[in-house]
Protein backbone atom coordinates (compact mmCIF):
# COMPACT_ATOMS: atom_id res chain seq x y z
CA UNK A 1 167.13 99.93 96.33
CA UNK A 2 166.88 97.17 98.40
CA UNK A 3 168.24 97.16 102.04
CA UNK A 4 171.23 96.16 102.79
CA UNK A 5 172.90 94.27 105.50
CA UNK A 6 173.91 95.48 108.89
CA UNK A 7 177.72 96.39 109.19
CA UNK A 8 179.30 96.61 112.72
CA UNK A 9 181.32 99.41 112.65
CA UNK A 10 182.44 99.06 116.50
CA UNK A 11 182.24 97.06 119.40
CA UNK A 12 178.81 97.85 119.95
CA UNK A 13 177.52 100.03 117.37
CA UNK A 14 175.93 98.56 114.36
CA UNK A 15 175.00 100.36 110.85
CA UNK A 16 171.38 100.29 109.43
CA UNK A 17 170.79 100.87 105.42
CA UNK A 18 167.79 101.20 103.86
CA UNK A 19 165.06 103.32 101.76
CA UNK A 20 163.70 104.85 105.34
CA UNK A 21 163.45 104.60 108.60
CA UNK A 22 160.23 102.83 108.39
CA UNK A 23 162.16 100.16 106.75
CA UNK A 24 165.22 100.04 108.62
CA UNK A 25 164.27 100.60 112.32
CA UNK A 26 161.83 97.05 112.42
CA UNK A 27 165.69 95.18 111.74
CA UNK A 28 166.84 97.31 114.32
CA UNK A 29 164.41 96.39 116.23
CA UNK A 30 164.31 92.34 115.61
CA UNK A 31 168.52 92.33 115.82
CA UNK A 32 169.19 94.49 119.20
CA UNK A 33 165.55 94.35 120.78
CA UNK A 34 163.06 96.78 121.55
CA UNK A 35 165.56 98.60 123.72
CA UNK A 36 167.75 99.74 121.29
CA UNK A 37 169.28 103.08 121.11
CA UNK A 38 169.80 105.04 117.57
CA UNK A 39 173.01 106.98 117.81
CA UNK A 40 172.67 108.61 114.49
CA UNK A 41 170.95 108.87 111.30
CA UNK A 42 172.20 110.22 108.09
CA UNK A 43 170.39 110.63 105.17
CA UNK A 44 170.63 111.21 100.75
CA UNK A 45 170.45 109.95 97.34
CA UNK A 46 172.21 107.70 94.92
CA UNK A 47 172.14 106.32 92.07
CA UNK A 48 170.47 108.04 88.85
CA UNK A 49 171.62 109.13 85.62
CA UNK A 50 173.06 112.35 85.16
CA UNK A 51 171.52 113.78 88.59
CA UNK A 52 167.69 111.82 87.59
CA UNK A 53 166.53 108.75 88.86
CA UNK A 54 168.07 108.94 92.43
CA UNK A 55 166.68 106.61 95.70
CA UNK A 56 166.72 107.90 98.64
CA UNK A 57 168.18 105.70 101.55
CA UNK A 58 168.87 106.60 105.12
CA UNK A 59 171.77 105.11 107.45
CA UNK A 60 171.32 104.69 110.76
CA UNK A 61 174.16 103.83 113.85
CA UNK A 62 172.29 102.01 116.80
CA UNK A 63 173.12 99.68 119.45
CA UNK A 64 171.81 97.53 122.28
CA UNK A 65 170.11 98.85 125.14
CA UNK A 66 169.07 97.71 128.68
CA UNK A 67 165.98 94.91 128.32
CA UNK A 68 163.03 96.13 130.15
CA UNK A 69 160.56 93.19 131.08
CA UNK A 70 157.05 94.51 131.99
CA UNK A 71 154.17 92.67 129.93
CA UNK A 72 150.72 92.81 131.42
CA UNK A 73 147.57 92.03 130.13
CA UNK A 74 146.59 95.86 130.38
CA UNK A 75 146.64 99.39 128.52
CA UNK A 76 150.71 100.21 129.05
CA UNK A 77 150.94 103.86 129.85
CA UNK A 78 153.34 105.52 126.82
CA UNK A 79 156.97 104.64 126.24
CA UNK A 80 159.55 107.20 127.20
CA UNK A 81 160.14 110.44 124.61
CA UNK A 82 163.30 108.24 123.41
CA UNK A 83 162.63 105.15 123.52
CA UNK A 84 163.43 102.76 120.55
CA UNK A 85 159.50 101.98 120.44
CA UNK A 86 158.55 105.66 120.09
CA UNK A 87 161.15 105.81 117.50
CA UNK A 88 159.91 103.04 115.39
CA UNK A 89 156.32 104.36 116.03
CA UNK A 90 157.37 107.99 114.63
CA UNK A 91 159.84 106.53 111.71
CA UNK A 92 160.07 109.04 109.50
CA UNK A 93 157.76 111.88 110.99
CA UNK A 94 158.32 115.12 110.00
CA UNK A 95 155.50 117.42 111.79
CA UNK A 96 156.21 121.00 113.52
CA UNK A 97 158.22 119.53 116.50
CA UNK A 98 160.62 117.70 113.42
CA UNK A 99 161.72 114.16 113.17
CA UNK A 100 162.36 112.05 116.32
CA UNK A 101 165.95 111.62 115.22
CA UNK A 102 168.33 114.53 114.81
CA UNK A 103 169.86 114.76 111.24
CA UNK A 104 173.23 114.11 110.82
CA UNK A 105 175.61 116.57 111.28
CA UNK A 106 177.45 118.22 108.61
CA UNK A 107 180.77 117.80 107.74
CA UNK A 108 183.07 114.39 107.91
CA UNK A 109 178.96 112.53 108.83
CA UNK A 110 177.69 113.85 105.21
CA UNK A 111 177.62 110.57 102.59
CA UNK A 112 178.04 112.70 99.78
CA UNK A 113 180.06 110.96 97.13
CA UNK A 114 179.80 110.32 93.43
CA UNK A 115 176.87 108.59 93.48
CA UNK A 116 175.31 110.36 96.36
CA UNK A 117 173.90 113.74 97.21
CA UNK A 118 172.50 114.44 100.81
CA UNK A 119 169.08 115.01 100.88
CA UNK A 120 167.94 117.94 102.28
CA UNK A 121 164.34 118.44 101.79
CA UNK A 122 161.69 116.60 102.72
CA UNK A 123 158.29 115.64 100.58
CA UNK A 124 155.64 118.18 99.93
CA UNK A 125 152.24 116.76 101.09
CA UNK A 126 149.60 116.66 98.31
CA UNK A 127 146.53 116.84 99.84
CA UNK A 128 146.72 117.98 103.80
CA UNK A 129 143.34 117.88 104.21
CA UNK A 130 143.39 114.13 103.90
CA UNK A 131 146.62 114.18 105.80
CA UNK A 132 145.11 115.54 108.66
CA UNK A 133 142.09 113.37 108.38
CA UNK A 134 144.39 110.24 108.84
CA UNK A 135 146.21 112.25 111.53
CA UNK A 136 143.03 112.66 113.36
CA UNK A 137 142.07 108.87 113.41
CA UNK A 138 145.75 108.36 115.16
CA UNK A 139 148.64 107.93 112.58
CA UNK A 140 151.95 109.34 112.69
CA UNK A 141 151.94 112.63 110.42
CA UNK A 142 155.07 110.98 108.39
CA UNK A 143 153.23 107.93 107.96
CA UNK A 144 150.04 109.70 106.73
CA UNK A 145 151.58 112.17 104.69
CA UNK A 146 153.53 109.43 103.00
CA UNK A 147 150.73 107.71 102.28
CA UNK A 148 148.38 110.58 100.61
CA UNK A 149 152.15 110.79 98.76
CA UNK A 150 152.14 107.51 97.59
CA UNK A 151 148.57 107.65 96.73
CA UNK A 152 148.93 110.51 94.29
CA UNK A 153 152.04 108.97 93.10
CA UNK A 154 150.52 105.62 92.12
CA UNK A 155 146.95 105.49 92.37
CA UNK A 156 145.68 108.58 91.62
CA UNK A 157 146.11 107.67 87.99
CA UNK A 158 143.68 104.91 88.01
CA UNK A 159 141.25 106.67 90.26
CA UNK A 160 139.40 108.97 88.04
CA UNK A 161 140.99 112.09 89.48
CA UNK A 162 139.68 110.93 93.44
CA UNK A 163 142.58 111.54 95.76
CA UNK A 164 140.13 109.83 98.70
CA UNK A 165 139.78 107.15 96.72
CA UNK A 166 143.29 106.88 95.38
CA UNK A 167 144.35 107.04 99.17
CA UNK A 168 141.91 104.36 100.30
CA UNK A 169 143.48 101.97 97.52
CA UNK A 170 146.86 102.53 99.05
CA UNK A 171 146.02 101.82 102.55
CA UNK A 172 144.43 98.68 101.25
CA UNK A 173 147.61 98.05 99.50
CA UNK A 174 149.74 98.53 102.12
CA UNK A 175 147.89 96.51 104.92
CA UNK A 176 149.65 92.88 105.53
CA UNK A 177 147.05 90.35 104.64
CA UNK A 178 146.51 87.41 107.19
CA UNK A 179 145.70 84.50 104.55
CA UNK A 180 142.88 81.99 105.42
CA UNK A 181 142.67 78.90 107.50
CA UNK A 182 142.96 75.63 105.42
CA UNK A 183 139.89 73.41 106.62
CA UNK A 184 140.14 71.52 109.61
CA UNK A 185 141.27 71.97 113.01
CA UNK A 186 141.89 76.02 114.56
CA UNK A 187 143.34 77.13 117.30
CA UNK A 188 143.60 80.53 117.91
CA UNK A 189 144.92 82.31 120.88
CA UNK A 190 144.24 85.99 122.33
CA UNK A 191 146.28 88.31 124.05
CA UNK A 192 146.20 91.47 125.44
CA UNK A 193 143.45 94.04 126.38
CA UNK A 194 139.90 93.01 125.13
CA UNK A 195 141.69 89.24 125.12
CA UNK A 196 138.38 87.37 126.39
CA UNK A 197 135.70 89.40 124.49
CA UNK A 198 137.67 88.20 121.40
CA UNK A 199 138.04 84.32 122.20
CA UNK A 200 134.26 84.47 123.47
CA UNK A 201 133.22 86.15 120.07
CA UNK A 202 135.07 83.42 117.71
CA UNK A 203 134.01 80.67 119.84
CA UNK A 204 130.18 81.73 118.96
CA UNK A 205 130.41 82.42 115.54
CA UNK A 206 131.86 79.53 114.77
CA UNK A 207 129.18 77.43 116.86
CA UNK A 208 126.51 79.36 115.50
CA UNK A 209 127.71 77.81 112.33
CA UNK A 210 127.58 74.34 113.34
CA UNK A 211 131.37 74.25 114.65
CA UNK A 212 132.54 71.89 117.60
CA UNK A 213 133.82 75.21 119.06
CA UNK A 214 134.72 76.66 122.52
CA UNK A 215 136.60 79.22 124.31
CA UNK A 216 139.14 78.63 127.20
CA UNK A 217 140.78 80.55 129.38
CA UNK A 218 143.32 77.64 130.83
CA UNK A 219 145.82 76.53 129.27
CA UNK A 220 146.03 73.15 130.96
CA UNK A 221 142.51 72.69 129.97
CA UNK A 222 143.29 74.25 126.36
CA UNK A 223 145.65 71.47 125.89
CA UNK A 224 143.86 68.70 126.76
CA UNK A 225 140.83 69.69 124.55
CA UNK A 226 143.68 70.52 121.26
CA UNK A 227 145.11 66.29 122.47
CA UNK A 228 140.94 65.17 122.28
CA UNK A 229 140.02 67.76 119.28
CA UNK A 230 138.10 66.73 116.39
CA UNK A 231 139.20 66.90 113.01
CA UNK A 232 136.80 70.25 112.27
CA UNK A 233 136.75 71.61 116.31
CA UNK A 234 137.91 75.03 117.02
CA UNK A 235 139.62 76.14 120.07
CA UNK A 236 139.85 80.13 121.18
CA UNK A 237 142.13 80.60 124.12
CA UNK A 238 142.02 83.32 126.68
CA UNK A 239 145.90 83.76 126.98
CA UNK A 240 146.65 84.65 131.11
CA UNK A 241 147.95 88.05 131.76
CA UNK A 242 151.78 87.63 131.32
CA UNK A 243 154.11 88.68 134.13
CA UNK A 244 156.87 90.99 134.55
CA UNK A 245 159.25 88.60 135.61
CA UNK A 246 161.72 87.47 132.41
CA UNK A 247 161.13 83.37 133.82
CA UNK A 248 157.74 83.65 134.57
CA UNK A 249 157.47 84.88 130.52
CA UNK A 250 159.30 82.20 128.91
CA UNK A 251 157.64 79.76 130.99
CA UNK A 252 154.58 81.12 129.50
CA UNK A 253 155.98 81.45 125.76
CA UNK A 254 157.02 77.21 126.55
CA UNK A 255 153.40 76.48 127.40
CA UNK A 256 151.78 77.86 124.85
CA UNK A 257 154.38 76.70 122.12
CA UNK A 258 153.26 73.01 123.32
CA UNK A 259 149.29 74.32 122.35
CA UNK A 260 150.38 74.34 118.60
CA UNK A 261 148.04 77.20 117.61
CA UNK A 262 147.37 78.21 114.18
CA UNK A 263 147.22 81.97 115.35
CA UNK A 264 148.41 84.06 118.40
CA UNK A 265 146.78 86.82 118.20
CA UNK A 266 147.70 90.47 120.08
CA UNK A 267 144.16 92.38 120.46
CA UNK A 268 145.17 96.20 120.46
CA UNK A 269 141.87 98.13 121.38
CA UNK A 270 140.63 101.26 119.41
CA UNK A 271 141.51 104.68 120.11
CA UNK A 272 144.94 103.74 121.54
CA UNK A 273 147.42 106.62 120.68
CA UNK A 274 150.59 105.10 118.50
CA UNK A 275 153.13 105.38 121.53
CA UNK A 276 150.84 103.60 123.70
CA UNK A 277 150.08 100.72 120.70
CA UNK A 278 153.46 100.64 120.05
CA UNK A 279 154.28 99.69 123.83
CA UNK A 280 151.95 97.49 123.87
CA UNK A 281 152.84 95.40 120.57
CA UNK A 282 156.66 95.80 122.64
CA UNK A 283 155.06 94.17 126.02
CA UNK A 284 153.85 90.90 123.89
CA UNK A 285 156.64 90.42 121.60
CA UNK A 286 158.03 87.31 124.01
CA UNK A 287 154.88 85.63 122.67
CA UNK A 288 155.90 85.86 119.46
CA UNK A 289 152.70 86.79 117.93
CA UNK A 290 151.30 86.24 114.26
CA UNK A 291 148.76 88.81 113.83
CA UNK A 292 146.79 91.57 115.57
CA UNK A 293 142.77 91.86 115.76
CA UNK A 294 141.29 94.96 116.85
CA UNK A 295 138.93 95.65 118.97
CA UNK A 296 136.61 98.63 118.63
CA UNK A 297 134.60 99.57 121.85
CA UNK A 298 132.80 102.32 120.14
CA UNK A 299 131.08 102.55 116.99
CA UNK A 300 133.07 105.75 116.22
CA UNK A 301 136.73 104.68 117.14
CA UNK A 302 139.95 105.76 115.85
CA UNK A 303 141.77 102.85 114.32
CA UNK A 304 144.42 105.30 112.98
CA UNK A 305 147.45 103.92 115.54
CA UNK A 306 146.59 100.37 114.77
CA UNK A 307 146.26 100.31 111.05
CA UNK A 308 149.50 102.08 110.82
CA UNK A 309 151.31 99.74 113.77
CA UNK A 310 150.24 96.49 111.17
CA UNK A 311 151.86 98.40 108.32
CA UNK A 312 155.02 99.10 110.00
CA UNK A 313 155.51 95.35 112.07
CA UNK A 314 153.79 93.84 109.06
CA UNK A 315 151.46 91.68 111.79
CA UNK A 316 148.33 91.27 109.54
CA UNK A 317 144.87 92.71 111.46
CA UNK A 318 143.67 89.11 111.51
CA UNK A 319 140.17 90.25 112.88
CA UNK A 320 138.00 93.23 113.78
CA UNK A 321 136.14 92.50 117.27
CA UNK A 322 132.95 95.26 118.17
CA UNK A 323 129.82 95.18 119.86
CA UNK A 324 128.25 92.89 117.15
CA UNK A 325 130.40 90.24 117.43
CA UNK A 326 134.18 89.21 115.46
CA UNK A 327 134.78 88.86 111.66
CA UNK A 328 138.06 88.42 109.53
CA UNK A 329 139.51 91.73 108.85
CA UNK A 330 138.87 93.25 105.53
CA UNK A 331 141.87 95.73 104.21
CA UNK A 332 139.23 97.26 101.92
CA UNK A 333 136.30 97.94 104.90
CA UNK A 334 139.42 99.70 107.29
CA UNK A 335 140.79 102.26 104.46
CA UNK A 336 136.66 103.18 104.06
CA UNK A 337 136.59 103.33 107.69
CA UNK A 338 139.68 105.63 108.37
CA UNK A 339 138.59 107.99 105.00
CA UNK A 340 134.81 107.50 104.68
């Protein structure tokens, strides 16, 4: 089923329909900010023949909330319990404490009709062993256990009987893929925590292949190198730490629009919890980013938060910065990372 569009169904309260929450809150999300409050959420079934065959959808009543402005180039401490970013982070969790959004009410809230039947019970997890594994490295438990679901669902088949390898194949699946540079000119731009280790590390590997290649932390000196740039030089900009005040960020968002950069690229670090990512990825939307890279300080780091954060904006992990230096991210080499 696909999603449909948003219906205003007051003055300030607009309807959401889709196959779940971790569909419908990112439109949410891009049509009444980061902010936004969910009123209510209903969910069921329709469709089918004779009772089989039935989608599930959820509905969802949200509206505008106050716009917060307070981007730094720093680890944000965690959003409020009920903020719109923890709800997007927890979209469609169902652990012991139960979903972030109360079910709808019964009575004149229930879309029962013909066609639909409320739906009542939730998924059965397959394998919680690997459920808790994923849990462990930082993902949501709704996102994890839907994803050991889907994996025995739709890959399990072709997987010899191997749910860990069935569930690796789905994460791979499911990660947005950042497609490669043509040939030519790049100009990539950092943001974020871990922001200067990253330029620095794609400035050198592409010199130590032969590249005209630097890294910048000005962006008045960024632009007149991108004016002056070969046809083959590379560019890696340090992005400043952005401001709290709402001027002093579009001024920001101006300059860097006149850089024309291939990439801008938000660097979420390892072992970030999923509020905390999620706040972040909130604090440098006004940059309008492209992709995420991530940035492991330890060997043995929990990429859990992040890997689920690029499946649910659908911001690609463009690269994968540690200790030996930065390469393009490989959807394949993260799913044997989180499930070895």
């Amino acid at each position: 089923m696909s999603t449909t569009a948003p219906e205003q169904t007051s003055t300030d309260v607009t309807t959401f329909r889709g196959r779940t929450l971790e569909e419908v809150l990112p439109q949410i999300r891009e049509q009444l900010g980061p902010d936004a409050i969910v009123v209510r959420q209903r969910d069921g079934l329709v469709g089918g023949i004779g009772g089989f065959f039935q989608q599930r959808f959820v509905e969802v009543d949200a509206r505008a909330g106050a716009r917060r402005i307070d981007v730094y180039d720093e680890e944000p401490a965690a959003p409020e319990p009920d903020s719109f970013a923890q709800l997007l982070a927890d979209a469609e969790t169902v652990d012991e404490a139960g979903p972030r959004i109360a079910p709808a009410p019964t009575g004149s809230d229930s879309l029962s009709s013909p066609e639909t039947i409320p739906s009542e019970a939730q998924p059965t997890t397959p394998s919680p062993a690997l459920t808790s594994e994923l849990i462990a490295q930082g993902m949501s438990h709704g996102f994890a256990a839907r994803l050991v679901e889907d994996a025995e669902a739709h890959e399990l088949p072709f997987a010899d009987g191997d749910m860990r390898t069935a569930t690796r194949r789905a994460l791979a699946r499911k990660l947005p893929i950042a497609l490669p540079h043509r040939a030519g000119s790049l100009a990539v731009a950092f943001a974020g925590p871990g922001s200067t280790s990253c330029a620095d590390a794609l400035a050198s590997a592409y010199m130590r292949a032969g590249r005209d290649a630097r890294a910048v932390a000005s962006l008045d000196k960024a632009l007149a190198l991108i004016d002056r740039a070969g046809p083959d030089a590379v560019l890696a900009v340090d992005l400043p730490p952005v401001a709290a005040d709402r001027t002093e960020v579009d001024a920001l968002a101006d300059r860097i629009a006149a850089l024309q950069l291939n990439e801008l690229v938000a660097v979420m670090p390892a072992d970030l919890d999923l509020p905390t990512a999620r706040a972040l990825a909130d604090r440098l939307q006004p940059l309008s980013p492209t992709a995420l890279a991530l940035s492991l300080d330890t060997e043995d780091a929990d990429v859990g938060a992040a890997v689920e954060l690029a499946c649910t904006t659908r911001l690609p992990i463009a690269y994968v910065q540690d200790g030996q230096g930065i390469a393009p991210a490989d959807p394949h080499a993260l799913a044997e990372r989180l499930l070895p």
